[in-house]
C-alpha atoms as a PDB file:
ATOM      1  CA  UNK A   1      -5.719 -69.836   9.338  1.00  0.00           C
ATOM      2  CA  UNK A   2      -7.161 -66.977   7.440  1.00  0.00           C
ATOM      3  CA  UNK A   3      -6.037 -64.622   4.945  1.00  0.00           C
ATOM      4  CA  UNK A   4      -7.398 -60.856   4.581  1.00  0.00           C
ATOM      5  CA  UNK A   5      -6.205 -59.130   1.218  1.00  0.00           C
ATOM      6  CA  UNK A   6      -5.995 -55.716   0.287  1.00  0.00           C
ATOM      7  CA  UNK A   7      -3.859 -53.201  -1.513  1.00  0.00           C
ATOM      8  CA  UNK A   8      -1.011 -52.856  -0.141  1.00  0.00           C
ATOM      9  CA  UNK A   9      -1.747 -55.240   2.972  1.00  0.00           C
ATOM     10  CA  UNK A  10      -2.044 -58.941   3.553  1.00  0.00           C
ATOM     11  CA  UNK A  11      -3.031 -60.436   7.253  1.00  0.00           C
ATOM     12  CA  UNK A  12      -2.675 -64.111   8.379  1.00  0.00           C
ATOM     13  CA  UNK A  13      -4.648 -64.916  11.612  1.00  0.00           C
ATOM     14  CA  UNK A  14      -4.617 -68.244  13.038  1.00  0.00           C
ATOM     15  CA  UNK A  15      -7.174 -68.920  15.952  1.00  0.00           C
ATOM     16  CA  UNK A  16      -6.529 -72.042  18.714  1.00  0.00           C
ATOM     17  CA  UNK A  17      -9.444 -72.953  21.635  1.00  0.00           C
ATOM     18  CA  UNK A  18      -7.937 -74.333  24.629  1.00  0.00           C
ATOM     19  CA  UNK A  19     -10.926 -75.247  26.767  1.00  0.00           C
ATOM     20  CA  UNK A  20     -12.461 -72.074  28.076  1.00  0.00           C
ATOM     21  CA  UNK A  21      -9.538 -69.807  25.697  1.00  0.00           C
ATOM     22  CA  UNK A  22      -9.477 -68.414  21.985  1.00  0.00           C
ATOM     23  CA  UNK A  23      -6.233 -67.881  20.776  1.00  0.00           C
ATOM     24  CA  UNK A  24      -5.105 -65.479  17.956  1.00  0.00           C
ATOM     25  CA  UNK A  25      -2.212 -64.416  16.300  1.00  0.00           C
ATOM     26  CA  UNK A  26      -2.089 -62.359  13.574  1.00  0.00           C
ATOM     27  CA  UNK A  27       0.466 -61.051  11.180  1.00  0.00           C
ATOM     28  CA  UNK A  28      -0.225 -58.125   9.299  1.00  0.00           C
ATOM     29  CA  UNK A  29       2.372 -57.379   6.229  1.00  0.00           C
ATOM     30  CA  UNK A  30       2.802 -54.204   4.779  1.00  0.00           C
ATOM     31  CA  UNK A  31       4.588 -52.723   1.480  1.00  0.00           C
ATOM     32  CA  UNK A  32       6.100 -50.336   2.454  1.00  0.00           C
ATOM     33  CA  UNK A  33       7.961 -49.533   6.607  1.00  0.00           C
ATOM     34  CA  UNK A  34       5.048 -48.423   8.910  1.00  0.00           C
ATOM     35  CA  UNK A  35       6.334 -44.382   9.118  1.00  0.00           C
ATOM     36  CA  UNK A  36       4.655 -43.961  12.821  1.00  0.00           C
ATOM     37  CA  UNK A  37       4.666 -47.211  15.311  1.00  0.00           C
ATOM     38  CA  UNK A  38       3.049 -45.336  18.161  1.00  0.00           C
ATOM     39  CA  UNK A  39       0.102 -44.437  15.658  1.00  0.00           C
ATOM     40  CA  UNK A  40      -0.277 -48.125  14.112  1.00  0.00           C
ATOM     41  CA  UNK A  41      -0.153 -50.039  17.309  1.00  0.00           C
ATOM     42  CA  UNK A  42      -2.925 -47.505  18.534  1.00  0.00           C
ATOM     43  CA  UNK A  43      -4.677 -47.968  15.457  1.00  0.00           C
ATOM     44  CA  UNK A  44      -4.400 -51.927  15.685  1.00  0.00           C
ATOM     45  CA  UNK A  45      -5.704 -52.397  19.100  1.00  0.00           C
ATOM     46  CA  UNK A  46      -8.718 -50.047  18.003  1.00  0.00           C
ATOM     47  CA  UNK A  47      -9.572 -51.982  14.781  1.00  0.00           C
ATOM     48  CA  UNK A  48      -9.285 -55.459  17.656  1.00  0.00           C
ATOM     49  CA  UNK A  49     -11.752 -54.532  19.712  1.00  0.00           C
ATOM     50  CA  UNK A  50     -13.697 -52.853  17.072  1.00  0.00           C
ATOM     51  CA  UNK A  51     -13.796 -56.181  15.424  1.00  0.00           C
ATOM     52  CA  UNK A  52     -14.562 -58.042  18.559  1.00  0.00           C
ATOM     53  CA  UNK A  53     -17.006 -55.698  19.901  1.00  0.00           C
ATOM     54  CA  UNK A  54     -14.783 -55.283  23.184  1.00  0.00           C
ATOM     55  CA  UNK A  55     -13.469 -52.263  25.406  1.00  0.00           C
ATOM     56  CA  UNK A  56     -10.453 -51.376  26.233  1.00  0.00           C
ATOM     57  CA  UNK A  57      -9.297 -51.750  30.226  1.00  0.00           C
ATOM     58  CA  UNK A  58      -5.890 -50.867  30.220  1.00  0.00           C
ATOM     59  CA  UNK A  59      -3.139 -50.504  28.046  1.00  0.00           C
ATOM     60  CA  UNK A  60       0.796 -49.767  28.520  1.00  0.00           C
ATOM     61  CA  UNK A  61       3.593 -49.097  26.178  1.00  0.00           C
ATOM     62  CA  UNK A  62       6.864 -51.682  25.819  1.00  0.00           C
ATOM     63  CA  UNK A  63       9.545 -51.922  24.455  1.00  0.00           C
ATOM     64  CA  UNK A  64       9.781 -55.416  22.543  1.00  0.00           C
ATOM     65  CA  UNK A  65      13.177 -57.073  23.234  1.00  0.00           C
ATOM     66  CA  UNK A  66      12.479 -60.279  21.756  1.00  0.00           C
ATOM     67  CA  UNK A  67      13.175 -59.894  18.648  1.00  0.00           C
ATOM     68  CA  UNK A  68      16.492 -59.634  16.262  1.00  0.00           C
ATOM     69  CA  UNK A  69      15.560 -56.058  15.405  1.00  0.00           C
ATOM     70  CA  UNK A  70      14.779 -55.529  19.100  1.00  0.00           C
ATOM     71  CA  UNK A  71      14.020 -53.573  20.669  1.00  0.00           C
ATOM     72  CA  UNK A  72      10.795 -52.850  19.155  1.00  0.00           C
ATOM     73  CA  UNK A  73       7.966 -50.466  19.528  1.00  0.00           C
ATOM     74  CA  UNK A  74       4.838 -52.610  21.360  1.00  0.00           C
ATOM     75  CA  UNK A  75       1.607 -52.312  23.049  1.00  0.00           C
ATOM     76  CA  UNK A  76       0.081 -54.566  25.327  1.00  0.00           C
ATOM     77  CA  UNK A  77      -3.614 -54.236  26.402  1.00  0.00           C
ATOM     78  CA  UNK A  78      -6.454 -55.716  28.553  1.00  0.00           C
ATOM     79  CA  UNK A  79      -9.881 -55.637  27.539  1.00  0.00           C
ATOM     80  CA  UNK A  80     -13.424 -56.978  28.343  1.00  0.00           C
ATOM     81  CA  UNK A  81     -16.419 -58.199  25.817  1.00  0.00           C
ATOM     82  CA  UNK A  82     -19.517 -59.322  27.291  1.00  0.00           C
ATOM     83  CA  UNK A  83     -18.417 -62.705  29.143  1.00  0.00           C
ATOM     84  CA  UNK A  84     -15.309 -62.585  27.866  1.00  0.00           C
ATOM     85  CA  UNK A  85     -11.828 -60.959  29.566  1.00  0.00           C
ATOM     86  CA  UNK A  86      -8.211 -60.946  27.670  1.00  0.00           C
ATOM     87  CA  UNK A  87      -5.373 -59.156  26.621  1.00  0.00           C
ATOM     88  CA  UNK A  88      -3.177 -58.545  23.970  1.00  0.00           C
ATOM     89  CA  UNK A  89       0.341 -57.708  22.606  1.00  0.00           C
ATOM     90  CA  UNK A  90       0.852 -55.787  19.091  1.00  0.00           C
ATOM     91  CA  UNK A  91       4.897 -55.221  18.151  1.00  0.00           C
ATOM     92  CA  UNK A  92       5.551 -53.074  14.883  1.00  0.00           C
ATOM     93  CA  UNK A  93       8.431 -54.177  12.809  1.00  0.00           C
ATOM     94  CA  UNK A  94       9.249 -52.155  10.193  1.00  0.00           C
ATOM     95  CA  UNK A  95       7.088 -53.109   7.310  1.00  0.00           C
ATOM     96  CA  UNK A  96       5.119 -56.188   9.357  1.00  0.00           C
ATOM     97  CA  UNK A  97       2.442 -56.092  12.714  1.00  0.00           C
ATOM     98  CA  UNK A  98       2.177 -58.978  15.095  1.00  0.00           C
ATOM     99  CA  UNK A  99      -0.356 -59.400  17.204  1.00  0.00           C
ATOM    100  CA  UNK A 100      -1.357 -61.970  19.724  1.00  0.00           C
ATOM    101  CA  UNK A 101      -4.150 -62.139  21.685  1.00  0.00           C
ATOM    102  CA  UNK A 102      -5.917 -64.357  24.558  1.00  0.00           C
ATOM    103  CA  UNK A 103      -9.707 -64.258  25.675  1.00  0.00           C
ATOM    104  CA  UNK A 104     -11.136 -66.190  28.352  1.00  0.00           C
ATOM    105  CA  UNK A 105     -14.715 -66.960  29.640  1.00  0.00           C
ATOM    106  CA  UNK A 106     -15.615 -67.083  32.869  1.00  0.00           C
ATOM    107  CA  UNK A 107     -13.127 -68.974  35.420  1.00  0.00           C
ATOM    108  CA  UNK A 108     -10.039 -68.496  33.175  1.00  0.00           C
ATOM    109  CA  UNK A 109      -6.963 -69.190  34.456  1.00  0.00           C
ATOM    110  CA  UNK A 110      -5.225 -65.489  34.001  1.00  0.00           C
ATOM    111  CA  UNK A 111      -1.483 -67.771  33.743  1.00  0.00           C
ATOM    112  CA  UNK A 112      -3.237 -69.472  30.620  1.00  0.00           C
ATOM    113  CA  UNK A 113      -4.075 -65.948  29.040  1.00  0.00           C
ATOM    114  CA  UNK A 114      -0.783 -65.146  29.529  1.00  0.00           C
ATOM    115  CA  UNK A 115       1.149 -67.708  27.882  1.00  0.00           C
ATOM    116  CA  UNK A 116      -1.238 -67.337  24.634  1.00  0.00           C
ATOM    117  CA  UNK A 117      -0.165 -63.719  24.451  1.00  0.00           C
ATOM    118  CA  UNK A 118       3.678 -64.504  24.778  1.00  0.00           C
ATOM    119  CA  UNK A 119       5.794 -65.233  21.827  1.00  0.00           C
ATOM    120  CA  UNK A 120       9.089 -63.874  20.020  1.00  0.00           C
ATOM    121  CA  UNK A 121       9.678 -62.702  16.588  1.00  0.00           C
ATOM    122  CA  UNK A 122      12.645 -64.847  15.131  1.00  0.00           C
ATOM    123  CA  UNK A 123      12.974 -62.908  11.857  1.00  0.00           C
ATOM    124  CA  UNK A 124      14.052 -59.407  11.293  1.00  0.00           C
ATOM    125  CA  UNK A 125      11.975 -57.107   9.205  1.00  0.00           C
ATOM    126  CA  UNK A 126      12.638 -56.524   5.629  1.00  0.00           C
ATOM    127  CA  UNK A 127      12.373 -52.924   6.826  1.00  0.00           C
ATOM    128  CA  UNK A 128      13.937 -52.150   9.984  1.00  0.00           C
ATOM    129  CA  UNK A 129      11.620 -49.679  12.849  1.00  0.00           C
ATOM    130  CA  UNK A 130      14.049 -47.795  14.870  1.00  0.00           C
ATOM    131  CA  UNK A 131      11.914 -47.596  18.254  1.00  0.00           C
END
């Protein structure tokens, strides 16, 4: 696990390897409720593959249901980095950001990526995002 601290913001990231697959999660807690969802998830998966030096393949708009405070605002995403396919799921929640993401080398098995991304948020926010 690390930590990232700022003003205002704290982010935990864990990273897993499975064989050929990195694993993250990170949660991203904020002071004060995220005003526009739409805009941070945007902003999150551009700071990812910023960060990662990937691109962007495709990316859709959900509605998070697995959550207390469901449904929630999310984004999920495919992308490519040189060798490297994944994809990745960022849900807002009020005043917290959690993201998960899965990248594979060559030969991945795309079922594998998949379960790495999947999870559920099992607390509700301190500060509730209507969707």
């Amino acid at each position: 696990m690390t930590t990232k601290e700022q003003p205002d913001v704290v982010s935990h990231i864990w990273i897993a390897r499975m064989g050929n697959i990195l694993c993250l999660i990170g949660v991203t807690d904020y002071n004060v409720r995220i005003d526009n969802a739409e805009e941070e998830l945007q902003f999150d998966m551009k700071n990812f593959l910023k960060e990662i030096e990937g691109t962007a393949t495709a990316q859709q708009k959900l509605s998070f249901r697995d959550a207390p405070d469901g449904p929630l605002p999310a984004l999920r995403f495919s992308f490519s980095k040189t060798g490297w396919t994944g994809q990745s799921l960022v849900v807002a929640a009020g005043d917290r950001v959690y993201q998960s993401a899965a990248l594979g080398s060559a030969g991945s098995d795309p079922k594998d990526l998949a379960r790495c991304v999947a999870f559920k948020v099992t607390a509700k926010s301190r500060h509730w995002q209507a969707p």
